[in-house]
C-alpha atoms as a PDB file:
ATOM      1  CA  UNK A   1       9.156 -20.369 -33.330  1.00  0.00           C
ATOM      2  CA  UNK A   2       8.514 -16.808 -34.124  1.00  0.00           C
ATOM      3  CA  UNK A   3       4.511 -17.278 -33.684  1.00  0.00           C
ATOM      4  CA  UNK A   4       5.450 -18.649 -30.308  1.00  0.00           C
ATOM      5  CA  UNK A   5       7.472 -15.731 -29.084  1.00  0.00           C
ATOM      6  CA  UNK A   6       4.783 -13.486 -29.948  1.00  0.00           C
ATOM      7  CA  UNK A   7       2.157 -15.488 -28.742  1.00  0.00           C
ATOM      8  CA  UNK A   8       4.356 -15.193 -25.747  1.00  0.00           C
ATOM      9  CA  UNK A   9       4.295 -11.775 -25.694  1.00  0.00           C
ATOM     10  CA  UNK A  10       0.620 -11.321 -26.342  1.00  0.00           C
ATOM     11  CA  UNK A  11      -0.063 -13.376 -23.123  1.00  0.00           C
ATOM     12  CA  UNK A  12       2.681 -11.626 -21.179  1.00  0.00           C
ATOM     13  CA  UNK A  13       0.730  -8.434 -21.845  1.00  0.00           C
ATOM     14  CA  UNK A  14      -2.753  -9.528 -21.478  1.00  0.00           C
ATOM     15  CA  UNK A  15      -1.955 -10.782 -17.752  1.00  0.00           C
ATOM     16  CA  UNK A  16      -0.340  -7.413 -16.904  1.00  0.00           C
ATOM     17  CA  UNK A  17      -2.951  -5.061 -17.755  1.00  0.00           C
ATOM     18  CA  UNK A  18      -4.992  -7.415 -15.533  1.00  0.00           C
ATOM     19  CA  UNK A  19      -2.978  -6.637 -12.581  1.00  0.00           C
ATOM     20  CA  UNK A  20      -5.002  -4.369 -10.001  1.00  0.00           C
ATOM     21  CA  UNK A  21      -3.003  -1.191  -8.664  1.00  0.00           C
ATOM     22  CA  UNK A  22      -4.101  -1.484  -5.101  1.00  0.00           C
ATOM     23  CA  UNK A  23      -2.920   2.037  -4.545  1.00  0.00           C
ATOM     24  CA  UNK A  24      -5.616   3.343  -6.681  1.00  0.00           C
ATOM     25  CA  UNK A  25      -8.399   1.772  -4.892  1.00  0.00           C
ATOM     26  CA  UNK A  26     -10.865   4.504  -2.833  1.00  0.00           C
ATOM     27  CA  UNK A  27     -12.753   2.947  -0.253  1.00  0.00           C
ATOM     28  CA  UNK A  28     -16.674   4.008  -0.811  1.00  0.00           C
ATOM     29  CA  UNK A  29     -18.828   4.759   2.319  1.00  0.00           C
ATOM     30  CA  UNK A  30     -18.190   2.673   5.226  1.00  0.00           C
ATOM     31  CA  UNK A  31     -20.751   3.328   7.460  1.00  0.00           C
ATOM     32  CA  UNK A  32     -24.423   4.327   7.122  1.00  0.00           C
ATOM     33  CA  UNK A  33     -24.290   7.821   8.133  1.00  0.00           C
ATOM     34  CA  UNK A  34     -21.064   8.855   7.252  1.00  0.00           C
ATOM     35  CA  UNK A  35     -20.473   8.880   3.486  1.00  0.00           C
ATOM     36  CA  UNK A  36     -17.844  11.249   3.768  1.00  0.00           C
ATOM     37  CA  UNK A  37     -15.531   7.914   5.844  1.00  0.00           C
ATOM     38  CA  UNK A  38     -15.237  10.578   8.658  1.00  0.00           C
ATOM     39  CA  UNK A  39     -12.491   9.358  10.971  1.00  0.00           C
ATOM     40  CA  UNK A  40     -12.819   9.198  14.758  1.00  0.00           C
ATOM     41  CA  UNK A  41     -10.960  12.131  16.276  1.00  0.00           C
ATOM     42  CA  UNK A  42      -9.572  11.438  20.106  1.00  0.00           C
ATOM     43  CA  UNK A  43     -11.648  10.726  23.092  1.00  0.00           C
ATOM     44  CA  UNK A  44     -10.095  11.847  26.437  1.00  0.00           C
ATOM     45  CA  UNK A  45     -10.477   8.311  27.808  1.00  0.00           C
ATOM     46  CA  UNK A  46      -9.838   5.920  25.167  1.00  0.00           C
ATOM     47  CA  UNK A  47      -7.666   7.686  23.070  1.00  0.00           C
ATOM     48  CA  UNK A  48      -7.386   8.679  18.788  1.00  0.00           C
ATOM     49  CA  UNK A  49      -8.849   7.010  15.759  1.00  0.00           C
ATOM     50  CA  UNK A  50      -5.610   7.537  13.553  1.00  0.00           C
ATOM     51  CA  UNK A  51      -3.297   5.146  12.566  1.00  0.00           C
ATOM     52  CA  UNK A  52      -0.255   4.653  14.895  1.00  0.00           C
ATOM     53  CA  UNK A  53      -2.200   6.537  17.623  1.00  0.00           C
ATOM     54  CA  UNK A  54      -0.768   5.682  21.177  1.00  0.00           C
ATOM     55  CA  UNK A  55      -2.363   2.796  23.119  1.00  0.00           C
ATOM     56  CA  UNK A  56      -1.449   1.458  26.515  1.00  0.00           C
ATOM     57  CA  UNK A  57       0.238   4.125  27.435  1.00  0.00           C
ATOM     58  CA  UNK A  58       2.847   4.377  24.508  1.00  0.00           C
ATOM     59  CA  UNK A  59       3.505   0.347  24.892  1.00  0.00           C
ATOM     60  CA  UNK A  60       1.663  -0.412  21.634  1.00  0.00           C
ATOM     61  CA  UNK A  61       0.161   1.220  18.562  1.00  0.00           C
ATOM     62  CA  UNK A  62      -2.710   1.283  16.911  1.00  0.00           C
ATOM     63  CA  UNK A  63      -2.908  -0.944  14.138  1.00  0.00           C
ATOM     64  CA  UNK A  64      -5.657   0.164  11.725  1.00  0.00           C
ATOM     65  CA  UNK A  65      -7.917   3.156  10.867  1.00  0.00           C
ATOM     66  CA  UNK A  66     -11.060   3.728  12.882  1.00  0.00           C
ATOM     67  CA  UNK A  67     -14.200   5.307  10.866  1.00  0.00           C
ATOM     68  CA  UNK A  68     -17.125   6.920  12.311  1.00  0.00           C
ATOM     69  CA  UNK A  69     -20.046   4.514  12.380  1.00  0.00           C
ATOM     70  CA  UNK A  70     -23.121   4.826  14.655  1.00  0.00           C
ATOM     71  CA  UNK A  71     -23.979   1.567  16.850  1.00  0.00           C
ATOM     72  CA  UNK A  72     -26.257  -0.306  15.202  1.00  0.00           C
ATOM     73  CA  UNK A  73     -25.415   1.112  11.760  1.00  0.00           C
ATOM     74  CA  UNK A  74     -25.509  -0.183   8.045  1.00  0.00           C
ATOM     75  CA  UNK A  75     -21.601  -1.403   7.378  1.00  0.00           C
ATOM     76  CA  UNK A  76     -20.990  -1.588   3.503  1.00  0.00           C
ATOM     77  CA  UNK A  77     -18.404  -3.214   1.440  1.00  0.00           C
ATOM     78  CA  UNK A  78     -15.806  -0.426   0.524  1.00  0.00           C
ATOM     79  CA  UNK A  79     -14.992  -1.613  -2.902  1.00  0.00           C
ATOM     80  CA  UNK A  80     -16.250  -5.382  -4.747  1.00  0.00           C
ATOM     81  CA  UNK A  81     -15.077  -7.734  -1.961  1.00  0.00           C
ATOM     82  CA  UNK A  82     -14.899 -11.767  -1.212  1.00  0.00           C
ATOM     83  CA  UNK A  83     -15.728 -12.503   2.071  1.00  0.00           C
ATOM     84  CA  UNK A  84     -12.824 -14.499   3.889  1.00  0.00           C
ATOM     85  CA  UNK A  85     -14.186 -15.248   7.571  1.00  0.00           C
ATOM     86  CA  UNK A  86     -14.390 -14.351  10.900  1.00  0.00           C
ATOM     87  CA  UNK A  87     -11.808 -11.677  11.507  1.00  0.00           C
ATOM     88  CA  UNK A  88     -12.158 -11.278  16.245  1.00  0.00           C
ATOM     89  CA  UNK A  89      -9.836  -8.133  17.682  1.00  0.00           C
ATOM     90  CA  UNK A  90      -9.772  -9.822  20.771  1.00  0.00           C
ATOM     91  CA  UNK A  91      -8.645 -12.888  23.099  1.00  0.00           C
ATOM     92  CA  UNK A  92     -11.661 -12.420  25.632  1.00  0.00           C
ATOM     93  CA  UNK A  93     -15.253 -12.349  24.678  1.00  0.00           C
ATOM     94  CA  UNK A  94     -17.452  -9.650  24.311  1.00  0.00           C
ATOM     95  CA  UNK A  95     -20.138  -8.040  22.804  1.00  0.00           C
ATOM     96  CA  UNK A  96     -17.824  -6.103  20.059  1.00  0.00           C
ATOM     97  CA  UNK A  97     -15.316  -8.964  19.326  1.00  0.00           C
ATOM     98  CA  UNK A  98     -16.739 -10.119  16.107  1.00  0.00           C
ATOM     99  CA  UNK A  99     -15.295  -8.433  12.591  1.00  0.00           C
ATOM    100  CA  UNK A 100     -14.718  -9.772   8.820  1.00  0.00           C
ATOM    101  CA  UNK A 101     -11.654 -10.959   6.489  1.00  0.00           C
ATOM    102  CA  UNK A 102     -12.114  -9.341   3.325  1.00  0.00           C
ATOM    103  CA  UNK A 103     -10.158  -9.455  -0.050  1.00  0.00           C
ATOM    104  CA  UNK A 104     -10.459  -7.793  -3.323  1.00  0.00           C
ATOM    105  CA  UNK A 105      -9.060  -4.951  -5.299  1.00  0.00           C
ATOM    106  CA  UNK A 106      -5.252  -6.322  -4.773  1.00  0.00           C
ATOM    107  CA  UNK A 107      -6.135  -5.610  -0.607  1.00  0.00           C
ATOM    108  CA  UNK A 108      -6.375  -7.514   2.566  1.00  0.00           C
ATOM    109  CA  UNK A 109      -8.760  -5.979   5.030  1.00  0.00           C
ATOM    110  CA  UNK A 110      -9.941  -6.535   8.588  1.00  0.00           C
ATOM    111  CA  UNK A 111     -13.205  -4.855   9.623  1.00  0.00           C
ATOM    112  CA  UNK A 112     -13.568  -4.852  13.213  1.00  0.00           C
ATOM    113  CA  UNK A 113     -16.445  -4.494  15.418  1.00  0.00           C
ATOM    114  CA  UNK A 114     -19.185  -5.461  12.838  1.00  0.00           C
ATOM    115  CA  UNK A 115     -21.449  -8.290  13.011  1.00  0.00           C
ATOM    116  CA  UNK A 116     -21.609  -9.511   9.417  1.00  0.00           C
ATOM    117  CA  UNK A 117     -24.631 -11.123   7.767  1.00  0.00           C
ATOM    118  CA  UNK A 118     -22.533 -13.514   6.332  1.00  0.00           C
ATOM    119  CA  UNK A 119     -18.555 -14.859   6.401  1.00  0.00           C
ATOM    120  CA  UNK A 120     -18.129 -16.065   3.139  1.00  0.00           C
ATOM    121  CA  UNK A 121     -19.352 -15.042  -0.460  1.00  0.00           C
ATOM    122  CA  UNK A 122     -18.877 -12.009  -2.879  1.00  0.00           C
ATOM    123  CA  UNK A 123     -20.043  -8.501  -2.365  1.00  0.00           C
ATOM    124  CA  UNK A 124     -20.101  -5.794  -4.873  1.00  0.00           C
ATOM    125  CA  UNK A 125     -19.192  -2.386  -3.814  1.00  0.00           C
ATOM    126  CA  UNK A 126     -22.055  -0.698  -1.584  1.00  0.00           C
ATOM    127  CA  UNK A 127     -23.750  -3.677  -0.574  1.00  0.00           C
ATOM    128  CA  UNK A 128     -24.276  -4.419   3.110  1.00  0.00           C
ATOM    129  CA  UNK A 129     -21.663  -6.296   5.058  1.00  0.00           C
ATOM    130  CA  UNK A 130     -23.334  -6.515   8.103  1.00  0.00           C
ATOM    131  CA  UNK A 131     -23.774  -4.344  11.478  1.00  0.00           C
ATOM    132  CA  UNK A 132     -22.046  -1.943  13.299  1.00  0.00           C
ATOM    133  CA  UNK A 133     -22.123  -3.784  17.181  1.00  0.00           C
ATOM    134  CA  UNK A 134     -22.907  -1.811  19.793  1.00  0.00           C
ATOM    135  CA  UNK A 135     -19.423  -0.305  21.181  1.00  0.00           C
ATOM    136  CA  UNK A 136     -21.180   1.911  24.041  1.00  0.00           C
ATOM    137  CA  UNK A 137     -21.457  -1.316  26.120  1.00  0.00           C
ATOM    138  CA  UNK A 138     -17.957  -2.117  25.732  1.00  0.00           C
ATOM    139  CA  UNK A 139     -16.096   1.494  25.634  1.00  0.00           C
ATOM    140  CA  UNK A 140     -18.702   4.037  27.101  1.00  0.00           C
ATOM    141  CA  UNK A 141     -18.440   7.276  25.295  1.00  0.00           C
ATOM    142  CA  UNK A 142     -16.207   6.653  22.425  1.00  0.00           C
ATOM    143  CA  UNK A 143     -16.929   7.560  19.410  1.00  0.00           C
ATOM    144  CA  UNK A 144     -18.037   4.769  18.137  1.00  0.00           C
ATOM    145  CA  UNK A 145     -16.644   3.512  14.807  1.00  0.00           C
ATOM    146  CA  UNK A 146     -16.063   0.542  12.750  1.00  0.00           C
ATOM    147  CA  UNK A 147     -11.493  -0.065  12.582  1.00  0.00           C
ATOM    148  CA  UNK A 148      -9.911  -1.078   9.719  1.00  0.00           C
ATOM    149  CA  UNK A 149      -6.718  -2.727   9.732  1.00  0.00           C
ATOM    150  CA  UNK A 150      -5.030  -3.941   6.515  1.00  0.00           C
ATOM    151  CA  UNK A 151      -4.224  -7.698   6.696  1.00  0.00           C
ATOM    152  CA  UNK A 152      -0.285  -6.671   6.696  1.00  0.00           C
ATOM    153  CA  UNK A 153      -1.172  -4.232   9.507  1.00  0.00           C
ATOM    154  CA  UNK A 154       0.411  -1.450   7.235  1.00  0.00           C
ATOM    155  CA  UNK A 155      -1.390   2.116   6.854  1.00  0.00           C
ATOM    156  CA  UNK A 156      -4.888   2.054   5.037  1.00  0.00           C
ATOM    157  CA  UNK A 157      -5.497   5.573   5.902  1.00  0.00           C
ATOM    158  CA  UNK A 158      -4.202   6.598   1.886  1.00  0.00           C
ATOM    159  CA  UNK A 159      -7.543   4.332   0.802  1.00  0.00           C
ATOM    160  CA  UNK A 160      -9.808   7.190   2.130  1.00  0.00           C
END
């Protein structure tokens, strides 16, 4: 009986210290050409970048975290990742409404606005999602940028 307890015990502790700490993670670059994870500031017509930023005229918010990325750009996987699917900010077509599901690291991530080069599969840290699509035809003179928006649509701004 006694072996059992600490057998127990021993297994109790082994799946703990397995347990990722999700607010430790640190995204790595983003975007090709912006290893710093610059975020998009406001634009007069379109509005800020920031989390919570005011959309519609104060009717909504803004749901995720947008991040300087050039159209046409290298996207990369912001820590070791598993590809979950087609992730689409939008209801109508067009040519930005593509983005990924991705999971790792104790997070849930959307990546908007980025044609990936795959849906599914594992990506380590640093390794190329996909493609920054090209916002300019969609929002002329933004800043263009790829947004992140955590699967629980809380704040992902502390990951940066």
């Amino acid at each position: 009986m006694r072996l059992y307890i600490l057998f127990s015990f021993l297994l109790l502790a082994v799946i703990c210290s397995c347990r990722v700490d999700a607010s430790q993670v640190k995204f790595g670059p983003l975007c090709s050409g912006n290893s710093s994870n610059r975020k998009r500031g406001c634009d007069a017509k379109y509005g800020c970048g920031n989390y919570g930023a005011s959309r519609n005229g104060g009717k909504r918010k803004h749901e995720g975290l947008d991040i300087v990325c050039a159209d046409g750009a290298t996207v990369y996987a912001p820590f070791d990742v598993k590809l979950n699917g087609k992730a689409a900010p939008y209801k109508n077509n067009n040519a930005i409404n593509n983005g990924i599901n991705l999971s790792g690291e104790g997070l849930c991530i959307k990546l908007f606005y980025v044609k990936p080069d795959s849906y599914s599969g594992t990506l380590k840290k640093g390794q190329k999602i996909g493609t920054l699509l090209p916002m300019q035809e969609v929002y002329p003179g933004i800043t263009s940028h790829v947004h992140v928006q955590m699967c629980d649509k809380s704040d992902p701004t502390k990951y940066f």
